[in-house]
Protein backbone atom coordinates (compact mmCIF):
# COMPACT_ATOMS: atom_id res chain seq x y z
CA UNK A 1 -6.10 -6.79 -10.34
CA UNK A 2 -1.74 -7.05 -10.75
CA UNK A 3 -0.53 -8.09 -13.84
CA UNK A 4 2.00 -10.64 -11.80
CA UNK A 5 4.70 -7.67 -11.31
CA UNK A 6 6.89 -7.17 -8.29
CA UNK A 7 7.14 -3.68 -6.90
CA UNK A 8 9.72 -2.29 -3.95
CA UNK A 9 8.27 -2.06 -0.71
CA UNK A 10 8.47 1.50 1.04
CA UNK A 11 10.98 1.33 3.48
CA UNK A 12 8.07 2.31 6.23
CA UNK A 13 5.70 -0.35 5.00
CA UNK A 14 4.54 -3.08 7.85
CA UNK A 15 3.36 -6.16 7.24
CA UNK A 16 -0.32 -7.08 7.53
CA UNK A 17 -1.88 -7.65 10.71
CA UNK A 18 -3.70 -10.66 11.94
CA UNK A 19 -6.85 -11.10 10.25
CA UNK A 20 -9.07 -10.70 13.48
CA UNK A 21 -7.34 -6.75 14.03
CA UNK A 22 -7.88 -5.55 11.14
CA UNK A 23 -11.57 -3.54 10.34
CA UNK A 24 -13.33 -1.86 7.51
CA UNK A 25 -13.05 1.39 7.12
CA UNK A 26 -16.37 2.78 8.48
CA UNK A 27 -18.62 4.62 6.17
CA UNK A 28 -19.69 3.32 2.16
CA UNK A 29 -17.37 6.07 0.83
CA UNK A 30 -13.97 6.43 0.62
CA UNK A 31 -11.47 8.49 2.71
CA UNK A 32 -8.95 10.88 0.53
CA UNK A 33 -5.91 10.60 2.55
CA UNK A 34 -1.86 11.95 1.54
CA UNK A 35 0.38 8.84 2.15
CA UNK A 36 4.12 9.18 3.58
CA UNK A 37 6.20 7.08 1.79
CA UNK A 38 9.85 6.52 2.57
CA UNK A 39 12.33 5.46 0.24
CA UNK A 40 15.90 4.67 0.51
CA UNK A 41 17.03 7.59 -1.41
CA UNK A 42 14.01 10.12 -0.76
CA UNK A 43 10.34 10.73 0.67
CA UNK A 44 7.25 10.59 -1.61
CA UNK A 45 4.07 12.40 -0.18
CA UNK A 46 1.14 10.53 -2.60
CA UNK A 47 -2.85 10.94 -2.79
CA UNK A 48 -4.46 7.82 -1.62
CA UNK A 49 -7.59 6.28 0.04
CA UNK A 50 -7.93 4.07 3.35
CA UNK A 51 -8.97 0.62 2.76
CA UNK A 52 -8.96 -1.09 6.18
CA UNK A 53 -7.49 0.18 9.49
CA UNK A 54 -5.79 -1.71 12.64
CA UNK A 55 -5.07 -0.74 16.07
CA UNK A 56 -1.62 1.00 14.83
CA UNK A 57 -1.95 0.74 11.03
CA UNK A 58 -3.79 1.50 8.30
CA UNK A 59 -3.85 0.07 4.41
CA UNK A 60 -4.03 2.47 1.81
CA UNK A 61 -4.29 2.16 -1.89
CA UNK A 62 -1.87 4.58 -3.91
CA UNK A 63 -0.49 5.45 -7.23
CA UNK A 64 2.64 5.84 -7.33
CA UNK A 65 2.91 8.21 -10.04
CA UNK A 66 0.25 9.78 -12.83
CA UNK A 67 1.85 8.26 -15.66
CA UNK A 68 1.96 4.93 -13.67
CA UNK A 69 -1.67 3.26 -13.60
CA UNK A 70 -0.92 0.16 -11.86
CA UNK A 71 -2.50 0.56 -7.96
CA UNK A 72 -0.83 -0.32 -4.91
CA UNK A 73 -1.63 -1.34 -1.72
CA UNK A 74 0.44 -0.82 1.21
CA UNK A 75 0.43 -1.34 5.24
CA UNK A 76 0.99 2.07 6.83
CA UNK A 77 1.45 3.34 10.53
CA UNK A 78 -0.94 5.61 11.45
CA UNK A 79 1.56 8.25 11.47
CA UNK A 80 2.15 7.96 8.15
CA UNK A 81 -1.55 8.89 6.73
CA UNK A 82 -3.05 12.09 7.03
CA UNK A 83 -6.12 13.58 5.91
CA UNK A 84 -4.51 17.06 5.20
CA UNK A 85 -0.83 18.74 4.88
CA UNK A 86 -0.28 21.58 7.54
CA UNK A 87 2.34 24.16 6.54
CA UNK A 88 4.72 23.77 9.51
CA UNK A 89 4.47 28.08 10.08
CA UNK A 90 0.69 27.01 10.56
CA UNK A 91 0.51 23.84 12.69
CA UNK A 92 2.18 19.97 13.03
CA UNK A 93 4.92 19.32 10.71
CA UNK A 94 4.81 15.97 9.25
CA UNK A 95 7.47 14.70 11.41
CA UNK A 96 11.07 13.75 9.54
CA UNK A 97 12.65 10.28 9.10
């Protein structure tokens, strides 16, 4: 539930899909995922969980910080979420923006 406030969009955040795209996330349990977001002055890497998916996006619910309880919600690309962080000597670096 918000408490009314307004909060700054990520700068990579898309806007909801049409109602008929968009799917449950399979399973009764939720999916740990680290969230990508872009700011206009830096990039945030966040624990969160998919909510719903779409063809070519996924919501997520974040926090943005510890001391910050209030949840968010947010419209992702798929390139954005990722179920683990590879160390780029080791594998895929999260690509740059």
């Amino acid at each position: 539930m918000t408490d009314g406030r307004l909060f700054i969009a990520p700068r990579n955040a898309l806007a909801a899909p049409p109602e008929r795209a968009v799917r449950r996330w399979p399973g009764s349990h939720e999916v740990p995922v680290l969230v990508r977001l872009v700011w206009s002055t830096s990039t945030q890497v966040v624990p969160g969980v998919v909510v719903r998916t779409a063809r070519d996006r996924v919501l997520v619910r974040w926090h943005p910080s510890a001391r910050d309880p209030q949840m968010r919600m947010t419209w992702l690309s798929r390139e954005d979420v990722r179920t683990e962080l590879r160390h780029p000597g080791t594998g895929e670096p999260w690509p740059s923006t």
